[in-house]
C-alpha atoms as a PDB file:
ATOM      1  CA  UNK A   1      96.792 -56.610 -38.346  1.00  0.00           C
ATOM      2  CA  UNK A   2      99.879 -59.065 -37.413  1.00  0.00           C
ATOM      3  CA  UNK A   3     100.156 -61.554 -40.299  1.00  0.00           C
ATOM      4  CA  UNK A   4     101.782 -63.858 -38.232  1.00  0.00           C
ATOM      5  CA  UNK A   5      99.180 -64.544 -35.477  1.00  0.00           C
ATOM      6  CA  UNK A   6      96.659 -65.302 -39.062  1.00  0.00           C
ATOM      7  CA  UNK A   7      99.886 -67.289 -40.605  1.00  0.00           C
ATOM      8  CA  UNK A   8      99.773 -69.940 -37.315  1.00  0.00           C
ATOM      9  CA  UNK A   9      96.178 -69.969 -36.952  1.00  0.00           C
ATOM     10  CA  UNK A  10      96.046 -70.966 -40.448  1.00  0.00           C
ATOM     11  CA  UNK A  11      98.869 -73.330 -39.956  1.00  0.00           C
ATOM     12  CA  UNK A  12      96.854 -75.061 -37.532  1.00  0.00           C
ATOM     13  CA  UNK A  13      94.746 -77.070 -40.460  1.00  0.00           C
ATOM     14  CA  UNK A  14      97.967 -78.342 -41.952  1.00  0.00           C
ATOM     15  CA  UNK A  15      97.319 -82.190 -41.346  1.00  0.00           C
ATOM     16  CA  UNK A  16     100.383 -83.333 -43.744  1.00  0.00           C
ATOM     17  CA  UNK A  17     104.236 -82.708 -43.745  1.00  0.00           C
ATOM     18  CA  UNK A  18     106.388 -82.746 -46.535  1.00  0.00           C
ATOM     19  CA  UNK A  19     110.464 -82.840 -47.826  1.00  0.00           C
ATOM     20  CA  UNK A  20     111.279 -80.921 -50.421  1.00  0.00           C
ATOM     21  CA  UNK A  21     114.261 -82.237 -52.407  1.00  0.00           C
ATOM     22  CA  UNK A  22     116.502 -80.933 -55.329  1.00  0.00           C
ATOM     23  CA  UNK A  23     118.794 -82.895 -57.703  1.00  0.00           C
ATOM     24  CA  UNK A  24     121.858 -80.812 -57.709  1.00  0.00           C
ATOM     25  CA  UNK A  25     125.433 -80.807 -58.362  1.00  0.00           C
ATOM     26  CA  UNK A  26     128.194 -81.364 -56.600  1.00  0.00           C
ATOM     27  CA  UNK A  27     132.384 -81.814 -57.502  1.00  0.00           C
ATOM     28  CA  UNK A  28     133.689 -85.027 -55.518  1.00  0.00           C
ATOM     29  CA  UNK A  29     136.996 -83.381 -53.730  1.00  0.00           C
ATOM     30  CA  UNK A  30     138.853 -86.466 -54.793  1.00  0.00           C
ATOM     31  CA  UNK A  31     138.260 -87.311 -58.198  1.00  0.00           C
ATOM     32  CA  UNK A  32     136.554 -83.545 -59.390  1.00  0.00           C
ATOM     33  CA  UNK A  33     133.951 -85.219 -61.331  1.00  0.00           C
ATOM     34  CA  UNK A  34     130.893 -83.582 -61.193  1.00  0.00           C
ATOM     35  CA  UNK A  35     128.049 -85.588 -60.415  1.00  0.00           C
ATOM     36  CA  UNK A  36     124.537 -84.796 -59.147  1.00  0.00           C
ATOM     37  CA  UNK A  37     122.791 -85.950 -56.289  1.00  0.00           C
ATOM     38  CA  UNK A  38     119.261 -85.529 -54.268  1.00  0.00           C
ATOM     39  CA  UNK A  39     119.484 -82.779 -51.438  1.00  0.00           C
ATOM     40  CA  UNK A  40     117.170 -82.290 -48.719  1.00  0.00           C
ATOM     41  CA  UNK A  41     116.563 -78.812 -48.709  1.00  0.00           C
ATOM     42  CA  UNK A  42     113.255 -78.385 -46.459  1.00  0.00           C
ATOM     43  CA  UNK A  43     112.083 -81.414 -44.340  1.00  0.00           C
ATOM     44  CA  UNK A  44     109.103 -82.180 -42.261  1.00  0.00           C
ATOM     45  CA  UNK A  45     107.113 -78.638 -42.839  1.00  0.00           C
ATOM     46  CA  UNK A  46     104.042 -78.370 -42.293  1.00  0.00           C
ATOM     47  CA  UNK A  47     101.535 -78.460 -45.359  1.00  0.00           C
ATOM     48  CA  UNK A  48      98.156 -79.299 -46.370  1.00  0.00           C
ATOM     49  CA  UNK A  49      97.724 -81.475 -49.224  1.00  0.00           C
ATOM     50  CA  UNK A  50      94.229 -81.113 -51.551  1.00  0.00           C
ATOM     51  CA  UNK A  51      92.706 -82.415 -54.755  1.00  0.00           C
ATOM     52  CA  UNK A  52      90.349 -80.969 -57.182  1.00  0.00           C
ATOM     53  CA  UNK A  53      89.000 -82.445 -60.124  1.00  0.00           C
ATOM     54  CA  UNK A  54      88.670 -80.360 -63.264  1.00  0.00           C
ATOM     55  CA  UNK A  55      86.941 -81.400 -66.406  1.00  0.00           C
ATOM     56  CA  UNK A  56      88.765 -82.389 -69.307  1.00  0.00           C
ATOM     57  CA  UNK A  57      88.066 -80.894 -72.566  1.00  0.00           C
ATOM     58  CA  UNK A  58      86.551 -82.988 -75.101  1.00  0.00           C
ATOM     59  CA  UNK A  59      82.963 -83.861 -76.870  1.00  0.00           C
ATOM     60  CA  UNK A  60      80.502 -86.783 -76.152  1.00  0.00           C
ATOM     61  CA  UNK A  61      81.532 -89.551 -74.110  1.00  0.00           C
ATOM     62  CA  UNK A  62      85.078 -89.343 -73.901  1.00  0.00           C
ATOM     63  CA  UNK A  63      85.079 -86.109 -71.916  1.00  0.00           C
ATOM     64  CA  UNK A  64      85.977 -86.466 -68.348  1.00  0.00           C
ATOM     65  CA  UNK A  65      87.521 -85.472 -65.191  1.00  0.00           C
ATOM     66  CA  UNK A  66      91.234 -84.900 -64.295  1.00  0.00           C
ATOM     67  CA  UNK A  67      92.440 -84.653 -60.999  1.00  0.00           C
ATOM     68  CA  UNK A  68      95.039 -81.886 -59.847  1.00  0.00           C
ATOM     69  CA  UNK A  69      96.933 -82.123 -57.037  1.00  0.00           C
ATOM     70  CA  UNK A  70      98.303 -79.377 -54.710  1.00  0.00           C
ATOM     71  CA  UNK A  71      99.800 -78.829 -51.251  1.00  0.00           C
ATOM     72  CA  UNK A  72      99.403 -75.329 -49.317  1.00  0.00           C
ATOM     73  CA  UNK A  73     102.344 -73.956 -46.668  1.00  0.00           C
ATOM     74  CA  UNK A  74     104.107 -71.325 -45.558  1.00  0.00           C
ATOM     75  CA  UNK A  75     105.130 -68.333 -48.361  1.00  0.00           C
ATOM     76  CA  UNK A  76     108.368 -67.563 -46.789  1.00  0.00           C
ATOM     77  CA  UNK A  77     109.920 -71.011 -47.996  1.00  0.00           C
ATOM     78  CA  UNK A  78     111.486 -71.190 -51.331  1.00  0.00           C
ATOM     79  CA  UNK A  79     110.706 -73.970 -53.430  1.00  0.00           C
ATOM     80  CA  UNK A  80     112.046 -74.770 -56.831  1.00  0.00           C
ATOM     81  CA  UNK A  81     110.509 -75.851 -59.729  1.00  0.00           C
ATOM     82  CA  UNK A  82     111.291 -79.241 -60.036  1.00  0.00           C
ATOM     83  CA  UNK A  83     111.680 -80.256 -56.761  1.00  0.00           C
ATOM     84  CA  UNK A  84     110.459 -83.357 -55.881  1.00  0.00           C
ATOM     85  CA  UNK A  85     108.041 -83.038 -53.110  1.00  0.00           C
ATOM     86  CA  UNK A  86     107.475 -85.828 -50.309  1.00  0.00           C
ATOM     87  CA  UNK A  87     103.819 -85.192 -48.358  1.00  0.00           C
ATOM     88  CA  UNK A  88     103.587 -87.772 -45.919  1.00  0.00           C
ATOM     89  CA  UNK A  89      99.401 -88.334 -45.007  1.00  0.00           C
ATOM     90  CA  UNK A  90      98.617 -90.739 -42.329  1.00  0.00           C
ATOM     91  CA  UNK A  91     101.708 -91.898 -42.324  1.00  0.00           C
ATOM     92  CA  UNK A  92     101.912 -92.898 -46.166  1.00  0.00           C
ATOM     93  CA  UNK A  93     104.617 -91.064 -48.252  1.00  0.00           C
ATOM     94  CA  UNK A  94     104.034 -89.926 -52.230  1.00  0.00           C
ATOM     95  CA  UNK A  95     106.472 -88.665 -53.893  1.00  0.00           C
ATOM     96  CA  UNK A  96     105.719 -85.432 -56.069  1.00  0.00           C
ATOM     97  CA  UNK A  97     107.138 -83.029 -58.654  1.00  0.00           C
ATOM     98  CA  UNK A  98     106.711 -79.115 -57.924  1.00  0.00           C
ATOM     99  CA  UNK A  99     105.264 -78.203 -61.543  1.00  0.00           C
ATOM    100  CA  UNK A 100     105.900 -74.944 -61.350  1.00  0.00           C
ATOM    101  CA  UNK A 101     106.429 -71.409 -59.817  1.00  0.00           C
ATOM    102  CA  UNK A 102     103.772 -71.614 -56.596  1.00  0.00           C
ATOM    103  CA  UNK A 103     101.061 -68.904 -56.194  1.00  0.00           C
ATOM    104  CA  UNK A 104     101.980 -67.416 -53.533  1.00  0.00           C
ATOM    105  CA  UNK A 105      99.357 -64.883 -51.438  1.00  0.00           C
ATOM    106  CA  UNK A 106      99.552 -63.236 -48.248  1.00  0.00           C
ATOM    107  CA  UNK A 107      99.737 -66.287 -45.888  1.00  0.00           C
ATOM    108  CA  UNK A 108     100.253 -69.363 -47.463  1.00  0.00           C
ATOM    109  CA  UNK A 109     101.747 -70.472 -51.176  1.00  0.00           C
ATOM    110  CA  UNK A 110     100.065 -73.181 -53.427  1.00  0.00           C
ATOM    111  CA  UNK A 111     101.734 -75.583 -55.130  1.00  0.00           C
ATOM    112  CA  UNK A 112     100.739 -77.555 -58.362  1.00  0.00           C
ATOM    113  CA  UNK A 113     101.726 -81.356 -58.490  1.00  0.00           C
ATOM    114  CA  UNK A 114     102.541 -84.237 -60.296  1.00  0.00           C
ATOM    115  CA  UNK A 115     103.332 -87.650 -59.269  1.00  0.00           C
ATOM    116  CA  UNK A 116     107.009 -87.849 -59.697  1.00  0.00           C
ATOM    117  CA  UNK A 117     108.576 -90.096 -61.691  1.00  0.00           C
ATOM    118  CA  UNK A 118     112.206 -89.319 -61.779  1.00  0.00           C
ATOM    119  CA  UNK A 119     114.146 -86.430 -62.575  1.00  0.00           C
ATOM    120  CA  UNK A 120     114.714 -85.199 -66.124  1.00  0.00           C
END
């Protein structure tokens, strides 16, 4: 079976886009200070971004739910951990942190998030 026939079929749901962004290094040619700065490294890919709410552990009342974040896309992309992930929705932008290593399966990755809130 070509995987890549399944791949853009399934690509076909992906609503969203997102940038993916890293905070790297670089040496300024004049002054060779090091500093770091925010680097588009993937931009505009498709992606589909879902929710699901788990159940937080606890007794009684104060038990509740959580709600997890994730986007879906294409396996063959390489994303960091700690990349700071853009999904635009309708036209609205959030800004997210990649919070981990993705799952990746046969055609598509997943990709925990968490609303970013600046880089460590």
């Amino acid at each position: 079976m070509d995987l890549s026939i399944a791949r853009k079929f399934i690509e076909k749901l992906y609503l969203d886009t997102c940038t993916v962004i890293e905070y790297q290094s670089f040496e300024d040619p004049i002054t060779h200070v090091t500093n770091m700065q925010e680097v588009v490294v993937h931009e505009n890919i498709p992606c589909k971004l879902s929710h699901q709410s788990e159940k937080q552990a606890g007794e009684g009342v104060s038990s509740g739910l959580s709600l997890s974040s994730y986007i879906i896309l294409n396996p063959d992309l390489v994303i960091n951990a700690g990349s700071k992930i853009v999904v635009t929705r309708n036209g609205v932008e959030t800004a997210y942190k990649n919070s981990g290593e993705p799952a990746r399966d046969i055609n598509h990755q997943k990709i925990m998030l968490d609303i970013f809130k600046g880089w460590a």
